[in-house]
Protein backbone atom coordinates (compact mmCIF):
# COMPACT_ATOMS: atom_id res chain seq x y z
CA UNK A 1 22.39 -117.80 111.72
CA UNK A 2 24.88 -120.96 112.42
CA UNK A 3 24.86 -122.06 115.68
CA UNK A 4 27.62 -121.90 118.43
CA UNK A 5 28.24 -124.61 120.61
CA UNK A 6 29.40 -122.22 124.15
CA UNK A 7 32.03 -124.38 126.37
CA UNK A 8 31.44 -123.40 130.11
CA UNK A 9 34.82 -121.96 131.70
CA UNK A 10 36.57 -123.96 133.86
CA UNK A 11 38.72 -123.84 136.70
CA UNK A 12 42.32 -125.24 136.08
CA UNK A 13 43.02 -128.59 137.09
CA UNK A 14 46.46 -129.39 138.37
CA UNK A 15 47.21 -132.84 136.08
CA UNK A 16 50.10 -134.22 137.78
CA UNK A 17 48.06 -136.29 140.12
CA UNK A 18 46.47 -137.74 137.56
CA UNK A 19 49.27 -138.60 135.71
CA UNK A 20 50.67 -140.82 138.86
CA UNK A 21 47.06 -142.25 139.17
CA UNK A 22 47.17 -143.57 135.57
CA UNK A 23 50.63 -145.73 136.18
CA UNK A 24 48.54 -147.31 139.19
CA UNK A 25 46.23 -148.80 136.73
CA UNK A 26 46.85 -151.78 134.52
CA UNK A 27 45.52 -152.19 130.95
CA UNK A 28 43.45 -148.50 131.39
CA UNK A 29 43.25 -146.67 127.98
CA UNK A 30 41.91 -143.10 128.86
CA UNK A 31 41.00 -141.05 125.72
CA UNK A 32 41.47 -137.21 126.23
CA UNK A 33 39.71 -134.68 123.97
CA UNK A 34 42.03 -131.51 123.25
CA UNK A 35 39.59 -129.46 121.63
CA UNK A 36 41.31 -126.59 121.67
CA UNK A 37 45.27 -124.93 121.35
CA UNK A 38 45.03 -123.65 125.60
CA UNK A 39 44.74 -127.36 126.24
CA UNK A 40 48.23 -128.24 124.51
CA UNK A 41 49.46 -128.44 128.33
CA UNK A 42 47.70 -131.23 129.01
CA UNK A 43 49.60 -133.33 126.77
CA UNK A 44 52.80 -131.45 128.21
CA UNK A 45 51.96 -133.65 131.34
CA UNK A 46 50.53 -136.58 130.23
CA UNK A 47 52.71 -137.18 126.66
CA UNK A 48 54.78 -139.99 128.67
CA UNK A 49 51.41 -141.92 130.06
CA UNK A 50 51.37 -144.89 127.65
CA UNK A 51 47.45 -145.31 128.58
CA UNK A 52 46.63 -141.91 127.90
CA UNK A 53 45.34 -141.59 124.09
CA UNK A 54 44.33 -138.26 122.67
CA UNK A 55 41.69 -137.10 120.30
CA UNK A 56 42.68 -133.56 118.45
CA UNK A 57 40.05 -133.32 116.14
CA UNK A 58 39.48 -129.74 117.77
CA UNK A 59 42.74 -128.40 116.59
CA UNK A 60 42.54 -127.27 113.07
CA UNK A 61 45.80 -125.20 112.83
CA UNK A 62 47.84 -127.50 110.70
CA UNK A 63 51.28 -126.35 112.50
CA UNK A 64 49.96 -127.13 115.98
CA UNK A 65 48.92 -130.32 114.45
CA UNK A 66 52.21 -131.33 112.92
CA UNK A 67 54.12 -130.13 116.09
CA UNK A 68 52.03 -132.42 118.42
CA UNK A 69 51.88 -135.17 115.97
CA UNK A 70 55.76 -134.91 116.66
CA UNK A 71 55.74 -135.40 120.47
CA UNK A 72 52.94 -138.14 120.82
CA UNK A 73 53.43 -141.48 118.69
CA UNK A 74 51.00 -141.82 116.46
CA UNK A 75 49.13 -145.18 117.64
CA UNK A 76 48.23 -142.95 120.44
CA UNK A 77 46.19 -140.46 118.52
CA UNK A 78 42.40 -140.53 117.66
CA UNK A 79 41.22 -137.75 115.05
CA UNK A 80 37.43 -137.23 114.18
CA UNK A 81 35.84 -139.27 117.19
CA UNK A 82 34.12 -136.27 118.12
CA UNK A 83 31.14 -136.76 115.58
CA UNK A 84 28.53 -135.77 115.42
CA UNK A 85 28.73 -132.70 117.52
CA UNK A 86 31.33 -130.84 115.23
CA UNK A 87 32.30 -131.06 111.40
CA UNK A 88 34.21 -134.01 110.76
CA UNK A 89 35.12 -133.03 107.18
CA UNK A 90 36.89 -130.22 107.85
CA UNK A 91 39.04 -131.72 110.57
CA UNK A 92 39.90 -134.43 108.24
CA UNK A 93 40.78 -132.28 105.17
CA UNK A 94 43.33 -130.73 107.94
CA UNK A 95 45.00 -133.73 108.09
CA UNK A 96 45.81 -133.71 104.42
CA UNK A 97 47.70 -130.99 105.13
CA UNK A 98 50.69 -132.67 107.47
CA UNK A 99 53.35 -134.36 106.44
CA UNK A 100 52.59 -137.49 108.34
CA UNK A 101 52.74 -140.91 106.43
CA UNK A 102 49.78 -142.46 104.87
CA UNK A 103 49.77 -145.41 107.44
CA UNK A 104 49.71 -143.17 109.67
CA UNK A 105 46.89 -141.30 108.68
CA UNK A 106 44.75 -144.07 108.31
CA UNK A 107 45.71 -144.85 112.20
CA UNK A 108 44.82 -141.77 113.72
CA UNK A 109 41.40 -141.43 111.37
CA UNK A 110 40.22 -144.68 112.43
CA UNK A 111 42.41 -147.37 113.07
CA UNK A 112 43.87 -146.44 116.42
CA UNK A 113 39.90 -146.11 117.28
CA UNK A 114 39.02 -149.71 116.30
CA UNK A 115 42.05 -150.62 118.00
CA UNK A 116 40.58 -149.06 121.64
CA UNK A 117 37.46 -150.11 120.85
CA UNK A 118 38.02 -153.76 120.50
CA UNK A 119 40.60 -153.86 123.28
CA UNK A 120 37.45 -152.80 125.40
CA UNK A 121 35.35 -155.41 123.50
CA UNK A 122 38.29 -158.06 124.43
CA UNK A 123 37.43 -158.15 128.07
């Protein structure tokens, strides 16, 4: 029998505060995992953050994908960091499936990671 991973509910969490907490700070890069389509609104409120990244290797719906890819630019998306909990594969082979660029592709698989990673490094 495959095993489920079971996400705890939640309360909801009112993001505008954040949002003016993240202009406050210089040079952070926060990285926020939308792992599924009811968390869509939180890059309704934090789209315009230029530190907030976002990691959507949770959506697999192609549309949803190709509709946010549309709203964020692209060197602030992450795709696949989630390994090894979930099936990077099949997140991937999703991404086949927009019509996004190929350098762009290769950013959000694993360049725009490398990128946050060796900003951090940098310090």
């Amino acid at each position: 029998m495959p095993r489920r991973l079971l996400t705890p509910r939640t309360p909801r969490v009112d993001l505008v505060p954040l949002a003016k907490i993240l202009q406050s700070f210089r040079g952070l890069q926060l990285l926020i995992a939308i792992l599924a389509p009811t968390q869509m609104e939180i890059v309704a409120v934090l789209r315009d953050q230029t530190s907030a990244c976002f990691e959507f290797a949770g959506i697999t719906d192609v549309e949803t994908l190709q509709q946010t890819f549309n709203r964020i630019p692209a060197e602030r998306i992450v795709y696949g960091s989630i390994a090894p909990l979930h099936d990077v594969a099949l997140r991937q082979s999703t991404l086949q499936h927009t019509n996004w660029p190929a350098n762009q592709l290769k950013a959000v698989r694993g360049g725009n990671a490398e990128r946050l990673l060796n900003k951090r490094e940098a310090r």
